[in-house]
N, C-alpha and C. Protein backbone atom coordinates (compact mmCIF):
# COMPACT_ATOMS: atom_id res chain seq x y z
N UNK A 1 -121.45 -34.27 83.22
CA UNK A 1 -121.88 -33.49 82.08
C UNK A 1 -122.90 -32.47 82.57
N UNK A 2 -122.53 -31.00 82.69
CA UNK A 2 -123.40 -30.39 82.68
C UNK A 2 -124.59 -29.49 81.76
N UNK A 3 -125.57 -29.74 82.20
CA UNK A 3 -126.59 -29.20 81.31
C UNK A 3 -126.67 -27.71 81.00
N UNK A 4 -126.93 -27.49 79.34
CA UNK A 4 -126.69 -26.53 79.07
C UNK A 4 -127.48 -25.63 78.64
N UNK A 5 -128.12 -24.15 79.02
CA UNK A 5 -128.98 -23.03 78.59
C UNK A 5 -129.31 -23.75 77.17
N UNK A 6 -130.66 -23.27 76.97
CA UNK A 6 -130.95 -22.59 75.24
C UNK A 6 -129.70 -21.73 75.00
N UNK A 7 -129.51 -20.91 75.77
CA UNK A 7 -128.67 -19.93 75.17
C UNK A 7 -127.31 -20.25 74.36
N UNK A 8 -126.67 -21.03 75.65
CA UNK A 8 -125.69 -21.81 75.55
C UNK A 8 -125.68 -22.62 74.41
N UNK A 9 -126.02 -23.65 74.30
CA UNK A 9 -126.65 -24.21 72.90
C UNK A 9 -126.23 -23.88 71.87
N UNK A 10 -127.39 -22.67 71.69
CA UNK A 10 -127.16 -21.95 70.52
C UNK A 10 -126.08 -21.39 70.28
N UNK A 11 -125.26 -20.64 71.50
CA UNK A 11 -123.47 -20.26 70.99
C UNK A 11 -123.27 -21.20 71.01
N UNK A 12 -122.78 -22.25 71.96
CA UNK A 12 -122.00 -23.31 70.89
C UNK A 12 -121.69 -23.71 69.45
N UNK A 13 -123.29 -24.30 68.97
CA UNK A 13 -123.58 -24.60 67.44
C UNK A 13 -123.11 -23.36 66.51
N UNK A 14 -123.26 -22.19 67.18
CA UNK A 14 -122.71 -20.73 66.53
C UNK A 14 -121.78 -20.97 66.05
N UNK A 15 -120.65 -21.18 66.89
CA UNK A 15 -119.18 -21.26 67.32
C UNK A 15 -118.71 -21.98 66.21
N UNK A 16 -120.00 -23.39 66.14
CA UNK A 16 -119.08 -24.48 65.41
C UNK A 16 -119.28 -24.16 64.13
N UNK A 17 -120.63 -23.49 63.96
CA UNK A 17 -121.14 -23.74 62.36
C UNK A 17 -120.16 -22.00 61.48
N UNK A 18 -119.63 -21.33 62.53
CA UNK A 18 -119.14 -20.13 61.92
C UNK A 18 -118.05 -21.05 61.70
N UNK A 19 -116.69 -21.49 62.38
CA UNK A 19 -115.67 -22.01 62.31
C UNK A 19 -116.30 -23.11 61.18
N UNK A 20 -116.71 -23.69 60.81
CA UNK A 20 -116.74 -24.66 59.36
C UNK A 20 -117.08 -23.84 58.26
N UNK A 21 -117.80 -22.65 58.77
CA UNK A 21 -117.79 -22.15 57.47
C UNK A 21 -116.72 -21.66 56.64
N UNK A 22 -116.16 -21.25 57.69
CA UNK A 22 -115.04 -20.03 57.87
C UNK A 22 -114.06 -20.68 56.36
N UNK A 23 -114.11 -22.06 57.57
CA UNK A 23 -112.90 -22.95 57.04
C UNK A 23 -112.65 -23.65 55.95
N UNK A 24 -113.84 -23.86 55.43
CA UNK A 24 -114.44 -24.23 54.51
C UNK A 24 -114.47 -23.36 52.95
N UNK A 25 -114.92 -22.62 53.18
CA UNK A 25 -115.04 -21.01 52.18
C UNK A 25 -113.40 -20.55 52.08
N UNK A 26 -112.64 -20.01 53.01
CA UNK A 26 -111.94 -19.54 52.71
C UNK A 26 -110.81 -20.94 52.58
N UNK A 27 -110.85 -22.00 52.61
CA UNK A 27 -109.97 -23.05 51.62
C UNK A 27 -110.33 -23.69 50.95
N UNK A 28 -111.59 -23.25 50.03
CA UNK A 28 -111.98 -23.49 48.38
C UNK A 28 -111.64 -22.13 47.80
N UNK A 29 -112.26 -21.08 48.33
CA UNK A 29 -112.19 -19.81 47.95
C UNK A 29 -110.52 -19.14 47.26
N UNK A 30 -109.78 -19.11 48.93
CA UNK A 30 -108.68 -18.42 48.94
C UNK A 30 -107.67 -19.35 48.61
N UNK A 31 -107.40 -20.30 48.98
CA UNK A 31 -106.33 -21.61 49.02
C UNK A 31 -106.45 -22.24 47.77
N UNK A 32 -107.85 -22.25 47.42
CA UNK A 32 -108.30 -23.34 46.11
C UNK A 32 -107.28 -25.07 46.44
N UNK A 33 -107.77 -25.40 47.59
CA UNK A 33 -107.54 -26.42 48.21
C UNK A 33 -108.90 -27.36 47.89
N UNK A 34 -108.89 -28.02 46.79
CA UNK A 34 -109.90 -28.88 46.28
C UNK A 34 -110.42 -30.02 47.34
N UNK A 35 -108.53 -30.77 47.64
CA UNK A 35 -108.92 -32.13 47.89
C UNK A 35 -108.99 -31.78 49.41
N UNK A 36 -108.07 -30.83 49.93
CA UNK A 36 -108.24 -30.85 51.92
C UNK A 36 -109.88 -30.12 51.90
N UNK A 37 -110.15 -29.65 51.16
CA UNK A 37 -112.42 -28.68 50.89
C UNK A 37 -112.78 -29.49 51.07
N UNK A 38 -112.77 -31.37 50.35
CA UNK A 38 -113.55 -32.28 50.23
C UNK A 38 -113.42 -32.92 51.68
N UNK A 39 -112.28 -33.61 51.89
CA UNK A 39 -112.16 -33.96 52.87
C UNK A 39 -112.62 -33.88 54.26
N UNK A 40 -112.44 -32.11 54.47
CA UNK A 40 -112.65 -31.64 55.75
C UNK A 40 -114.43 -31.54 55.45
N UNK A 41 -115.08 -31.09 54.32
CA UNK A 41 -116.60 -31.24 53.75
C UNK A 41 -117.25 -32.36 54.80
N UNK A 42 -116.47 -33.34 54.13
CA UNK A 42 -117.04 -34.82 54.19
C UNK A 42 -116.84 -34.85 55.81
N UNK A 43 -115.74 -34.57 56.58
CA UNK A 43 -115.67 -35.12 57.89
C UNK A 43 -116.67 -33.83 58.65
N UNK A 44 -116.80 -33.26 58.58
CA UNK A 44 -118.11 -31.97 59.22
C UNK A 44 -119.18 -32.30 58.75
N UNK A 45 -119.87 -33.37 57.39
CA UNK A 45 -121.14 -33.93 57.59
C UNK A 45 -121.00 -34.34 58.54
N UNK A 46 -119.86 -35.55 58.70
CA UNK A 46 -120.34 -36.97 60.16
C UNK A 46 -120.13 -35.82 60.71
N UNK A 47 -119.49 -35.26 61.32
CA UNK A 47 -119.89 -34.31 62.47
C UNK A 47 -120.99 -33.79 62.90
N UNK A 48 -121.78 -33.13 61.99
CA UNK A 48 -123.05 -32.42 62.36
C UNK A 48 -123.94 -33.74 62.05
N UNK A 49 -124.00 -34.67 61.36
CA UNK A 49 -124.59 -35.61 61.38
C UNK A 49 -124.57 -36.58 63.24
N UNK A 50 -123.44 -36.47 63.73
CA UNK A 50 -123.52 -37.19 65.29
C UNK A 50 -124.33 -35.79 65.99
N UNK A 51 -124.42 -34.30 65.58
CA UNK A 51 -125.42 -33.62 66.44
C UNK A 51 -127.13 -34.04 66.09
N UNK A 52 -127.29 -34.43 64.98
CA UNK A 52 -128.58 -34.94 64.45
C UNK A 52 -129.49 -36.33 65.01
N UNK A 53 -128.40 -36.77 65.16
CA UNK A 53 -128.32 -38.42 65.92
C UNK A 53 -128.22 -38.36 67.66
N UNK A 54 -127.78 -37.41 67.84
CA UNK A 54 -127.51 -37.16 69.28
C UNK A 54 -126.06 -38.58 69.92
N UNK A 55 -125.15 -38.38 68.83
CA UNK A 55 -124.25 -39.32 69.02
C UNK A 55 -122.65 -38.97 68.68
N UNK A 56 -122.68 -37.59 68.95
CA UNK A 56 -121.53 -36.93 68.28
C UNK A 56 -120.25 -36.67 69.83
N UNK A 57 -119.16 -37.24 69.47
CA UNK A 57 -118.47 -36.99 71.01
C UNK A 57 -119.01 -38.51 71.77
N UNK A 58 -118.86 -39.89 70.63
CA UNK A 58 -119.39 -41.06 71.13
C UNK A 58 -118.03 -41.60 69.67
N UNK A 59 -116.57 -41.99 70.34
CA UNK A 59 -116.30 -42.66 69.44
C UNK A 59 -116.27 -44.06 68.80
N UNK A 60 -116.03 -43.93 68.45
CA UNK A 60 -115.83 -45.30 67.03
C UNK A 60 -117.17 -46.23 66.70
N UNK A 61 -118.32 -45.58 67.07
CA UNK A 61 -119.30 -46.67 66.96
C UNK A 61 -120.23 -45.88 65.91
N UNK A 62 -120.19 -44.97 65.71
CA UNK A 62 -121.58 -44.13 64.91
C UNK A 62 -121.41 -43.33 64.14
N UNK A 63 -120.06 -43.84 63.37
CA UNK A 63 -120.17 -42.89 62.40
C UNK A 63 -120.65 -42.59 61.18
N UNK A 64 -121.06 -44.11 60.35
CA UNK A 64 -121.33 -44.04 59.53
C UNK A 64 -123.25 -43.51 59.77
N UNK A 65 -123.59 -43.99 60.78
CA UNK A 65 -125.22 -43.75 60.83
C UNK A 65 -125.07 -42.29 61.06
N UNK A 66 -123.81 -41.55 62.08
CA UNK A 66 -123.82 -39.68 62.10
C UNK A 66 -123.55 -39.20 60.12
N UNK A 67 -122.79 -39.99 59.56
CA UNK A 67 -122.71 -39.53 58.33
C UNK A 67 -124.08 -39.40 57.39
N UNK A 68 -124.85 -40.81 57.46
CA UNK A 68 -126.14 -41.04 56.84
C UNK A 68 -127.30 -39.81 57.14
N UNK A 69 -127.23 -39.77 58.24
CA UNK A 69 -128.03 -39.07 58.90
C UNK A 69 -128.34 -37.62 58.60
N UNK A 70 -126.77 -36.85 58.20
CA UNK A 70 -126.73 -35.73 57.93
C UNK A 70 -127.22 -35.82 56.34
N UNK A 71 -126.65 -36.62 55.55
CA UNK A 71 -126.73 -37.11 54.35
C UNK A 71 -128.62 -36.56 53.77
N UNK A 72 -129.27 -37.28 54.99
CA UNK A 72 -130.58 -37.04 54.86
C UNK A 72 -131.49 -36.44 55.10
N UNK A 73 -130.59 -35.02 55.63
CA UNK A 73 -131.05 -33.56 55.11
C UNK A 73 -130.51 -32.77 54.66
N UNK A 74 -129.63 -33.29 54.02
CA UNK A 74 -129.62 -33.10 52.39
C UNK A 74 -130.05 -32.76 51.60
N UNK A 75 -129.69 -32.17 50.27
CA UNK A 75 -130.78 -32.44 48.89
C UNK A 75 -130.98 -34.16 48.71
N UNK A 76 -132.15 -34.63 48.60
CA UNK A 76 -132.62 -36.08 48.23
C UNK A 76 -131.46 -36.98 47.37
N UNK A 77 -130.55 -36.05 46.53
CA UNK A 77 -130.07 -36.75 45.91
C UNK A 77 -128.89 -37.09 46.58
N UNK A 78 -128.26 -37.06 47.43
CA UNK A 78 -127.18 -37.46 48.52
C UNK A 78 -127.84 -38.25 49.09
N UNK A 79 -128.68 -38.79 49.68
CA UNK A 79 -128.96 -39.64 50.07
C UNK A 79 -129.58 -41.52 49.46
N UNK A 80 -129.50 -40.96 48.20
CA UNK A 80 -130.11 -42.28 47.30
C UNK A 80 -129.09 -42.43 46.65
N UNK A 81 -127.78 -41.84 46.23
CA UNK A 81 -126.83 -41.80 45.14
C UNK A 81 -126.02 -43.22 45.58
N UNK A 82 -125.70 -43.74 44.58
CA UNK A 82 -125.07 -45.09 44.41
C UNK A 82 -124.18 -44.86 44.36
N UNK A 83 -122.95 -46.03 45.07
CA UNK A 83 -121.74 -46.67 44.40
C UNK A 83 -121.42 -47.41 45.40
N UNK A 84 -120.28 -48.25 44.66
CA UNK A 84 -120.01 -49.57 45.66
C UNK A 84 -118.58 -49.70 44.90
N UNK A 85 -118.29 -50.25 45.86
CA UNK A 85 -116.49 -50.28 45.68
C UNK A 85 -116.22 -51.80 45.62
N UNK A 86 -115.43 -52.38 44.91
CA UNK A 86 -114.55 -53.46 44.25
C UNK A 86 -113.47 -53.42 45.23
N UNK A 87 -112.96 -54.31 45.70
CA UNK A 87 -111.19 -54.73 46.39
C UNK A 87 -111.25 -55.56 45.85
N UNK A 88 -111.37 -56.35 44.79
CA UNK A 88 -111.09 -57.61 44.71
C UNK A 88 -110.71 -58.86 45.76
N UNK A 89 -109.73 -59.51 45.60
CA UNK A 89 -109.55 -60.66 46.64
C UNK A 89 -108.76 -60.17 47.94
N UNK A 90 -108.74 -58.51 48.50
CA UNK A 90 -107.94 -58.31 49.13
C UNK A 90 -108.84 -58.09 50.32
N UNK A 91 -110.08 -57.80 50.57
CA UNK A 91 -110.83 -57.23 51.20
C UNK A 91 -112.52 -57.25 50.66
N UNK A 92 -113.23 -57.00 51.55
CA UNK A 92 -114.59 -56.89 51.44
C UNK A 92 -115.24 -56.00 50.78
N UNK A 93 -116.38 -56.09 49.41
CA UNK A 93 -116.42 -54.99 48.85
C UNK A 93 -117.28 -54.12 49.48
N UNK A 94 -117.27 -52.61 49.43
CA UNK A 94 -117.82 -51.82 50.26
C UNK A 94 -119.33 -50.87 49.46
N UNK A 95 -120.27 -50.76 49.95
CA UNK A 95 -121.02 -49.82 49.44
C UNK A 95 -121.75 -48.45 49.90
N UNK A 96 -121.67 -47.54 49.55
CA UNK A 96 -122.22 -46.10 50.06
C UNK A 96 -121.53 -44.93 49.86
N UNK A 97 -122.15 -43.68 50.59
CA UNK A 97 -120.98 -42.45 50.24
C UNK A 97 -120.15 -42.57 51.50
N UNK A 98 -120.63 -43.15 52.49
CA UNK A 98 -119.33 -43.21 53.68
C UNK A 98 -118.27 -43.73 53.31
N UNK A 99 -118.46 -45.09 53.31
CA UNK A 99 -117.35 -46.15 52.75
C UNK A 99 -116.57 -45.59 51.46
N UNK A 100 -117.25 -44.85 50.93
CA UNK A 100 -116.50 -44.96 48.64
C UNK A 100 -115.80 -43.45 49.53
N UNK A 101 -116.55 -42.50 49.80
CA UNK A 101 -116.24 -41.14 49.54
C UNK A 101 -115.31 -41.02 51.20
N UNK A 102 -116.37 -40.64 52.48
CA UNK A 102 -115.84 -40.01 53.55
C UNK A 102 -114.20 -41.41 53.66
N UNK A 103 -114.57 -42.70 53.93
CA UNK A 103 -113.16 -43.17 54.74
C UNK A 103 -112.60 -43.22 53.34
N UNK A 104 -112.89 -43.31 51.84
CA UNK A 104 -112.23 -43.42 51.03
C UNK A 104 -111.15 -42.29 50.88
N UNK A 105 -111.64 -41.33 50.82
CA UNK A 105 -110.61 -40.28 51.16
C UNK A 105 -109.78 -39.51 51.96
N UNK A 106 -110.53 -40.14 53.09
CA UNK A 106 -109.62 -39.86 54.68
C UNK A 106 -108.24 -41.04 54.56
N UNK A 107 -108.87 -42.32 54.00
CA UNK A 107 -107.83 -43.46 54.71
C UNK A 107 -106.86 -43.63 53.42
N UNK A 108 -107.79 -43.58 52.61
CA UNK A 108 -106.63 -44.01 51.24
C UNK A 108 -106.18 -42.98 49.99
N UNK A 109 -106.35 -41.96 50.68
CA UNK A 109 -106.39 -40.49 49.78
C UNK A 109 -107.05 -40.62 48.25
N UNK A 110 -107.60 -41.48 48.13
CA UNK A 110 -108.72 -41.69 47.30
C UNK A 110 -109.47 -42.78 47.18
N UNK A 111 -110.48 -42.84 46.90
CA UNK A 111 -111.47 -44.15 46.77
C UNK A 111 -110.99 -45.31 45.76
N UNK A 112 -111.13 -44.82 44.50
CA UNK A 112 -110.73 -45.53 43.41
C UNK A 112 -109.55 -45.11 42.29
N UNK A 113 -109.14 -45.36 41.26
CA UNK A 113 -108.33 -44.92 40.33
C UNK A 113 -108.71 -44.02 39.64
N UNK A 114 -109.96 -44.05 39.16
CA UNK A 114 -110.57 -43.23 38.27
C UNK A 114 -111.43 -42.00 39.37
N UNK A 115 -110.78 -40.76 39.68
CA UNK A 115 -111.89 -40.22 40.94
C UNK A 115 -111.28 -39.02 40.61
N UNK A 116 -112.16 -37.78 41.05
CA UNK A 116 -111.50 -36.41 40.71
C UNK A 116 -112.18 -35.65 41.66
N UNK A 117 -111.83 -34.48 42.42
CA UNK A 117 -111.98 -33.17 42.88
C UNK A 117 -112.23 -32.46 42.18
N UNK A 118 -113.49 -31.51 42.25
CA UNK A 118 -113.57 -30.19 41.25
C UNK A 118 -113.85 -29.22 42.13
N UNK A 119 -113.68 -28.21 41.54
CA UNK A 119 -114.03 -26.54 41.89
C UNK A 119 -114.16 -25.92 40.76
N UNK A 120 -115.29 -24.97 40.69
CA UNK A 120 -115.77 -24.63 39.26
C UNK A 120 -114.75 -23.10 39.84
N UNK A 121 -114.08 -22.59 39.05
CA UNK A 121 -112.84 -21.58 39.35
C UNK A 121 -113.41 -20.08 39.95
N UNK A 122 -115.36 -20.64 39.12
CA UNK A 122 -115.33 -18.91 39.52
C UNK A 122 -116.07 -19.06 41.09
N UNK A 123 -115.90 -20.17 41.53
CA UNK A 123 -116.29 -19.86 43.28
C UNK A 123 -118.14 -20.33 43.41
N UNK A 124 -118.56 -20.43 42.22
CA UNK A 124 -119.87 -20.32 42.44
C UNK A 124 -120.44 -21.88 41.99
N UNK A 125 -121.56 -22.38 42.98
CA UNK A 125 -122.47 -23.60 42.43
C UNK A 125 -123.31 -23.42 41.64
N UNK A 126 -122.75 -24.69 40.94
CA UNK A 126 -123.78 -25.04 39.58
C UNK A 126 -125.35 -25.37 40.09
N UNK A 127 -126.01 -24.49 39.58
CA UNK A 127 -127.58 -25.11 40.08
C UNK A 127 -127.80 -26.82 39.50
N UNK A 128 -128.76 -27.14 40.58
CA UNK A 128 -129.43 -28.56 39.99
C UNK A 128 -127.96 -29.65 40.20
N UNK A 129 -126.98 -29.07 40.13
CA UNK A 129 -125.89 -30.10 40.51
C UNK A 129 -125.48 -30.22 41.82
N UNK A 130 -125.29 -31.86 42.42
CA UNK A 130 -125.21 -31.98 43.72
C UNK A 130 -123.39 -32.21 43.67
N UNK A 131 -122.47 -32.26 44.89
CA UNK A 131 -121.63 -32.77 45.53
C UNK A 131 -121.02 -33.54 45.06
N UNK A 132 -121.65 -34.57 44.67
CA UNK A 132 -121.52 -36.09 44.61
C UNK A 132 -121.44 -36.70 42.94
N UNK A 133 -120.49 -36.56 42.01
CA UNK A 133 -121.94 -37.42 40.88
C UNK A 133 -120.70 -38.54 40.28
N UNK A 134 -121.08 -38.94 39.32
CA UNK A 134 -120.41 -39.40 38.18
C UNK A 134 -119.90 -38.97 36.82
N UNK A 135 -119.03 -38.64 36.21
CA UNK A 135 -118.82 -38.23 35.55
C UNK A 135 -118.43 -38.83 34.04
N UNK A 136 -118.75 -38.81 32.82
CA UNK A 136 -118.46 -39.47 31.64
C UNK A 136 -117.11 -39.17 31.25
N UNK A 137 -116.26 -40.44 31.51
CA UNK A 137 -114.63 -39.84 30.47
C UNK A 137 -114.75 -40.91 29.54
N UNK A 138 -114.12 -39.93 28.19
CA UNK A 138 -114.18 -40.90 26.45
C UNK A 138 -113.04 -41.61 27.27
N UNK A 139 -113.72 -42.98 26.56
CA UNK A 139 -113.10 -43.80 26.53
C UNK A 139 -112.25 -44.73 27.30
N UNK A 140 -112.73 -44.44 28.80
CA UNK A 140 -112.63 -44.58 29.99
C UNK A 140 -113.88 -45.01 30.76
N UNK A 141 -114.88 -44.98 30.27
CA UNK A 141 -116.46 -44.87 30.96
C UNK A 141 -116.80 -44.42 32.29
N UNK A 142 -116.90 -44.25 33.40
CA UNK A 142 -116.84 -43.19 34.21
C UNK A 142 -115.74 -43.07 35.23
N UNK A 143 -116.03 -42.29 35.93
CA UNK A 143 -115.48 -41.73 37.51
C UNK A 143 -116.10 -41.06 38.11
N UNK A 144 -115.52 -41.36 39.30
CA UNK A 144 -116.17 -40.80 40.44
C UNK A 144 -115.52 -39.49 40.87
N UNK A 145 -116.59 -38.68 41.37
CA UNK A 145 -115.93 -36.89 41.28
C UNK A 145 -116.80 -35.93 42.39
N UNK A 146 -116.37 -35.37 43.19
CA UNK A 146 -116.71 -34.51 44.55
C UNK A 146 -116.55 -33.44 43.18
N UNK A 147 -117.67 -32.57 43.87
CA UNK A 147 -117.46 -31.16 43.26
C UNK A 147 -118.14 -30.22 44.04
N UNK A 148 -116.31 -29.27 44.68
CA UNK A 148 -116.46 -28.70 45.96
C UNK A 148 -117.72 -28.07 46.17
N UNK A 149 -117.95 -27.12 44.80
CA UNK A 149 -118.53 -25.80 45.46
C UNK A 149 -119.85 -25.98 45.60
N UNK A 150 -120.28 -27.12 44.75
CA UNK A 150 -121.72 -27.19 45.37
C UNK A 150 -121.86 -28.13 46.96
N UNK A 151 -120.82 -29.38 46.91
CA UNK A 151 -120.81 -29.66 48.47
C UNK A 151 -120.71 -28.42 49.63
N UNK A 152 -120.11 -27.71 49.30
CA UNK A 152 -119.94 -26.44 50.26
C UNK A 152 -121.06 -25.78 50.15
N UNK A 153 -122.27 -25.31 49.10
CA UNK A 153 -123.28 -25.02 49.28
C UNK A 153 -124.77 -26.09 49.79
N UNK A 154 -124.70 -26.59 49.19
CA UNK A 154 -125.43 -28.08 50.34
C UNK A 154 -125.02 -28.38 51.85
N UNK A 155 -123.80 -28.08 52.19
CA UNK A 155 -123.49 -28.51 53.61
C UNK A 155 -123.97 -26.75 54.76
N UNK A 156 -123.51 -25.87 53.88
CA UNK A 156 -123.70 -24.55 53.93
C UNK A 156 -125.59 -24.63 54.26
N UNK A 157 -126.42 -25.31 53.59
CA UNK A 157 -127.62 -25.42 53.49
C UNK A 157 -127.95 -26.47 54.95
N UNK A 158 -127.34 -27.26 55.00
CA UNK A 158 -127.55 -28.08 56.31
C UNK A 158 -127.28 -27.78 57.48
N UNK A 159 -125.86 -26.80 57.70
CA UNK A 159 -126.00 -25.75 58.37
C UNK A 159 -126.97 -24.98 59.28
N UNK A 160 -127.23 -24.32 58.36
CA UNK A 160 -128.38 -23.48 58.25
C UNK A 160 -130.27 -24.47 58.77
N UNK A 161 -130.16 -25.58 58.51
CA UNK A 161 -131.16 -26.29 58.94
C UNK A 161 -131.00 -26.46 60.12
N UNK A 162 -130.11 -27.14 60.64
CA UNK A 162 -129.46 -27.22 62.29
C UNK A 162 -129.74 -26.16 63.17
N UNK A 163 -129.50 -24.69 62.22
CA UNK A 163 -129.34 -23.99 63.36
C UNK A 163 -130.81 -23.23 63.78
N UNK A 164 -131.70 -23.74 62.37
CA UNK A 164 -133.04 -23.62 62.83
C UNK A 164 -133.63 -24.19 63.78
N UNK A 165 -133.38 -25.41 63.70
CA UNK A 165 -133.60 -26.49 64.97
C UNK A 165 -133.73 -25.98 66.08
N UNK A 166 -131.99 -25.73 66.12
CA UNK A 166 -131.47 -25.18 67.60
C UNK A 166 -132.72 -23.69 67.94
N UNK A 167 -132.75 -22.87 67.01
CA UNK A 167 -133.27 -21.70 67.32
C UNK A 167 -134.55 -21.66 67.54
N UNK A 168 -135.33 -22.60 67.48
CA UNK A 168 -136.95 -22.61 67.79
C UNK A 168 -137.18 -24.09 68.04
N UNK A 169 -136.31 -24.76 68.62
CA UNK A 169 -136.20 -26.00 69.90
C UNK A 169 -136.97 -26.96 69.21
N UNK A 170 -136.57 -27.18 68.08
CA UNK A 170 -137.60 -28.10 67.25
C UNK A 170 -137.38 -29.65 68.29
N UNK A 171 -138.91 -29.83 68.77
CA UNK A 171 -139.26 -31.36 69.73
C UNK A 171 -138.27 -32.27 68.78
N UNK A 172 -138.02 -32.25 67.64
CA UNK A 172 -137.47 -33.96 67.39
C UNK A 172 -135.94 -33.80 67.40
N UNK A 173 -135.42 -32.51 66.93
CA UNK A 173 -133.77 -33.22 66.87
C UNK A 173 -133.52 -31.65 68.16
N UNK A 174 -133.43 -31.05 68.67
CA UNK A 174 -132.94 -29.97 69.28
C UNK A 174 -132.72 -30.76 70.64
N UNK A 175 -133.38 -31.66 71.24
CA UNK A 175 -133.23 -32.78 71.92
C UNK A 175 -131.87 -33.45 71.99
N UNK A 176 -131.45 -33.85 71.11
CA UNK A 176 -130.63 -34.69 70.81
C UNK A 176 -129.21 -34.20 70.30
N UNK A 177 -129.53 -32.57 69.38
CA UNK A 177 -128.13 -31.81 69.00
C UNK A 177 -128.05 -31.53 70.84
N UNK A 178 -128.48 -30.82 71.78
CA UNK A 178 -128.07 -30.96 72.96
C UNK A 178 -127.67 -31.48 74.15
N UNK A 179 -127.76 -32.58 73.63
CA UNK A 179 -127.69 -34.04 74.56
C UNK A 179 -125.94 -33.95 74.07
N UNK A 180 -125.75 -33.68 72.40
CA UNK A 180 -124.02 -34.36 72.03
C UNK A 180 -123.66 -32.75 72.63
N UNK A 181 -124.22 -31.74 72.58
CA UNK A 181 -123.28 -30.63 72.84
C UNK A 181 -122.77 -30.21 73.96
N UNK A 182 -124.12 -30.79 75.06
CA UNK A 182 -123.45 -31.11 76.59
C UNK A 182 -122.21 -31.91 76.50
N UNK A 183 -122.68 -33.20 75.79
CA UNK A 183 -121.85 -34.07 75.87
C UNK A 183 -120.02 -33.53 75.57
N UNK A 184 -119.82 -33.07 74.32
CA UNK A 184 -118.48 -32.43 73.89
C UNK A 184 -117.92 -31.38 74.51
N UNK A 185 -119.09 -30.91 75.65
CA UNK A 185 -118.82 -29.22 76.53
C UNK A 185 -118.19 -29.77 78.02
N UNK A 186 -118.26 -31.35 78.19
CA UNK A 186 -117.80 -31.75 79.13
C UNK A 186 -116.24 -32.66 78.77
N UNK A 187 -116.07 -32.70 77.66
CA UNK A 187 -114.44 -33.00 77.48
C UNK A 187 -113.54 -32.08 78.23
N UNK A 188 -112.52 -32.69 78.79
CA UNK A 188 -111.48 -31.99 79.35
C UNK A 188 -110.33 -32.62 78.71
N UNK A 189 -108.87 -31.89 78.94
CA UNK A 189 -107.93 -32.38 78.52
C UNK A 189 -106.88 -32.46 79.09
N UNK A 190 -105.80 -33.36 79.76
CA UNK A 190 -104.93 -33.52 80.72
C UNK A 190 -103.81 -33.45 80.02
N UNK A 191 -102.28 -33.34 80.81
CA UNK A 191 -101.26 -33.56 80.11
C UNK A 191 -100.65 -34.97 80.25
């Protein structure tokens, strides 16, 4: 693994944080791709969450602490928000936004029965509303509901924290986003 410039660094994280944006924006935006917005949302927290942790490009062991992690620079309310998931007698019940939300919707294309994707149509976040919430249906009593455009502006916001880091070498995490970015700059790929 070779060690990499400030400079370096900083394009990298460039590289990555333009390409999520990119990707991100223009498939809520242009595509109005609700559920692949959430999805890919959710898997680029744990992502930038393993640069926070200095554990990113380390598989199968850290993801839920790279997910938490990002979680908790955040708005406050991603990080305290409840839920816990029911399997009944089939399995172990699960609790958090990793477990309900990120593998819920990667592994089982949804968490629960009652769950919804939103995008407010005109592209723009609702102030004071996070990502994440619950929602009241008559006569149904709730569900659970991602709502893209403010996740895309919160993650958009975490972003943007990272790359402060990176840009004025903050002692506690700039350490550690460079430790995983060496780390992922030394993958190679064979046939």
């Amino acid at each position: 693994m070779a060690a990499l410039t400030h400079a370096q660094a900083r394009h990298r994280f460039a590289v990555m944080r333009r390409f999520m944006e990119r990707d991100t924006t223009r498939g809520l935006r242009n595509a109005q791709a609700n559920y692949l917005v959430a999805v890919g949302l959710l898997t680029y927290i744990e992502a930038i969450g393993g640069l926070i942790t200095g554990n990113l490009g380390i598989p199968y062991q850290h993801s839920r602490t790279n997910f938490d992690a990002a979680l908790a620079e955040m708005p406050a309310g991603y990080s305290t928000f409840q839920v816990t998931l029911n399997r009944g007698t089939t399995a172990k019940s699960g609790t958090g936004i990793y477990e309900i939300y990120r593998c819920g919707m990667v592994h089982q294309y949804a968490p629960v029965e009652s769950f919804m994707v939103w995008a407010n149509q005109s592209g723009k976040a609702r102030p004071n509303l996070l990502g994440f919430q619950w929602d009241a249906v008559p006569a149904a009593g709730q569900r659970l509901a991602v709502n893209t455009n403010e996740l895309l502006r919160d993650f958009k916001a975490l972003l943007a924290k990272v790359s402060h880091w990176i840009a004025t070498n903050d002692p506690n995490y700039y350490p550690l986003i460079r430790q995983s970015l060496e780390r992922i700059d030394g993958f190679t790929v064979h046939p």
